[in-house]
C-alpha atoms as a PDB file:
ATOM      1  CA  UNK A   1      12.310  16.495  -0.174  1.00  0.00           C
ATOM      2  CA  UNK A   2       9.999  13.493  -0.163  1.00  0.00           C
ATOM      3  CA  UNK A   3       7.214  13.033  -2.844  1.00  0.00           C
ATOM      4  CA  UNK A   4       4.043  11.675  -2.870  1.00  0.00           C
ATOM      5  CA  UNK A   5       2.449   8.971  -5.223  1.00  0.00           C
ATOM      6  CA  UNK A   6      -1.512   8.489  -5.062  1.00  0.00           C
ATOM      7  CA  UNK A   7      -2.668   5.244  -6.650  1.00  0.00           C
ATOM      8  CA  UNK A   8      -6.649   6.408  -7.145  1.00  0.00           C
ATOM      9  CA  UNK A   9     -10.030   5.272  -8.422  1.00  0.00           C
ATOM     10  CA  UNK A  10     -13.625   4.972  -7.755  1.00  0.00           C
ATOM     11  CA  UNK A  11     -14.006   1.569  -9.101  1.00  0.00           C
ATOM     12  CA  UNK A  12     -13.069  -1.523  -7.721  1.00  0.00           C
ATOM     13  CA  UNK A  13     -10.947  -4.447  -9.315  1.00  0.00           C
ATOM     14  CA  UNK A  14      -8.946  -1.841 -10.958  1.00  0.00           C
ATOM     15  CA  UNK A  15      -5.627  -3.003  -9.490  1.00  0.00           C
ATOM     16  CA  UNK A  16      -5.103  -0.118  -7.236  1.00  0.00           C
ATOM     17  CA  UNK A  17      -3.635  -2.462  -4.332  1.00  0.00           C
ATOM     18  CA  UNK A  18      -1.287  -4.663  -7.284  1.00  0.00           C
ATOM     19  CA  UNK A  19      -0.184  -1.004  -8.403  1.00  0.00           C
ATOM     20  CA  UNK A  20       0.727   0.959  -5.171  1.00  0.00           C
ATOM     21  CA  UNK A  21       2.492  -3.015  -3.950  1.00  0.00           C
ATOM     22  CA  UNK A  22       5.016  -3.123  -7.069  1.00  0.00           C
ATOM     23  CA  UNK A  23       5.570   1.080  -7.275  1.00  0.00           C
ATOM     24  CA  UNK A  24       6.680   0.445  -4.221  1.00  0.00           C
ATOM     25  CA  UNK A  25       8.861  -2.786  -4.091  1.00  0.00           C
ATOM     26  CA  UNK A  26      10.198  -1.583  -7.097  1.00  0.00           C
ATOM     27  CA  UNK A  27      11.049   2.158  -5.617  1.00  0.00           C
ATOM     28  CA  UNK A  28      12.311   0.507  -2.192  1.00  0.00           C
ATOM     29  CA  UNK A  29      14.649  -1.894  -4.230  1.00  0.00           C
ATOM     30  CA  UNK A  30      16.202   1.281  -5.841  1.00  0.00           C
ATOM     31  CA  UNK A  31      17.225   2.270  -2.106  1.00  0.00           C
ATOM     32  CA  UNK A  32      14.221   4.813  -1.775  1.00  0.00           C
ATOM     33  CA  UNK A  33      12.704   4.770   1.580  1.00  0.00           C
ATOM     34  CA  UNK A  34       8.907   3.878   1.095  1.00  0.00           C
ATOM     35  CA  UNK A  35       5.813   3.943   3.098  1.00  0.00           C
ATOM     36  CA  UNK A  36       2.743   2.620   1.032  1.00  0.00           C
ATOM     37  CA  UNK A  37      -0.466   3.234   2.917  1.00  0.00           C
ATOM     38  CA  UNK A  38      -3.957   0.972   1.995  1.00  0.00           C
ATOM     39  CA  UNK A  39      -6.807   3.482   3.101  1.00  0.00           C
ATOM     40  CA  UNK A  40      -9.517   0.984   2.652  1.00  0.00           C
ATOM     41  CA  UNK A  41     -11.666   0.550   5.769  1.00  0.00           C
ATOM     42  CA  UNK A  42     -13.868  -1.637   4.886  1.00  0.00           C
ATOM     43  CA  UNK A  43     -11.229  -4.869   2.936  1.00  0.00           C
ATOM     44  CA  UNK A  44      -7.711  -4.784   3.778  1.00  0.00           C
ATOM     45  CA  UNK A  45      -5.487  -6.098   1.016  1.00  0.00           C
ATOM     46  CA  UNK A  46      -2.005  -4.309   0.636  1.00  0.00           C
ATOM     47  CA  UNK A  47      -0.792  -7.029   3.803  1.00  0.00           C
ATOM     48  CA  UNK A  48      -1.762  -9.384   1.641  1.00  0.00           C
ATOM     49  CA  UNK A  49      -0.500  -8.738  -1.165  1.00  0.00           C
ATOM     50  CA  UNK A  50       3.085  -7.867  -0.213  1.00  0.00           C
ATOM     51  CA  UNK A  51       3.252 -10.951   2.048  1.00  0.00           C
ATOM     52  CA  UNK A  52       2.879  -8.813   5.907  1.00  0.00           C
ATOM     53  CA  UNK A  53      -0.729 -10.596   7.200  1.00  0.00           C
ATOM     54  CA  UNK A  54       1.822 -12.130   9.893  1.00  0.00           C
ATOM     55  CA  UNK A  55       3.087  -9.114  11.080  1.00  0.00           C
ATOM     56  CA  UNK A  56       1.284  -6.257  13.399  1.00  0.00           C
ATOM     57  CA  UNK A  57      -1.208  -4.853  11.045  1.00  0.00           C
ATOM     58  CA  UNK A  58      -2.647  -1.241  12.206  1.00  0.00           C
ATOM     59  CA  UNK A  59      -5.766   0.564  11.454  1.00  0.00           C
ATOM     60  CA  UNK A  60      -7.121   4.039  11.347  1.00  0.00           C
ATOM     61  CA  UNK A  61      -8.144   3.281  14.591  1.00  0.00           C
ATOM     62  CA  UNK A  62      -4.544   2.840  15.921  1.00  0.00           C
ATOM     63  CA  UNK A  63      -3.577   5.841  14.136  1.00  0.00           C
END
């Protein structure tokens, strides 16, 4: 059965992005299959942040 982690807050800066990026890195190094999802419209940053802005990036709009 698969679980769900939600990284959540109504502030910015908070390190939301820094969080979900390591929980899963970490979790995927353990052999976990991972799928870590940025849901924010308006700045993209997870692609960033785990090194991916070369790679097709998709959109709620794709989806």
């Amino acid at each position: 059965m698969g679980k769900v982690i939600v990284v959540t807050s109504g502030k910015g800066g908070v390190g939301k992005t820094t969080s979900s990026a390591a929980l899963g890195a970490a979790l995927a190094q353990n052999g976990d299959k991972v799928v870590v999802v940025d849901f924010d419209v308006g700045l993209r940053n997870l692609d960033l942040v785990m090194g991916a802005e070369r790679r097709v990036v998709y959109d709620l709009v794709n989806v």
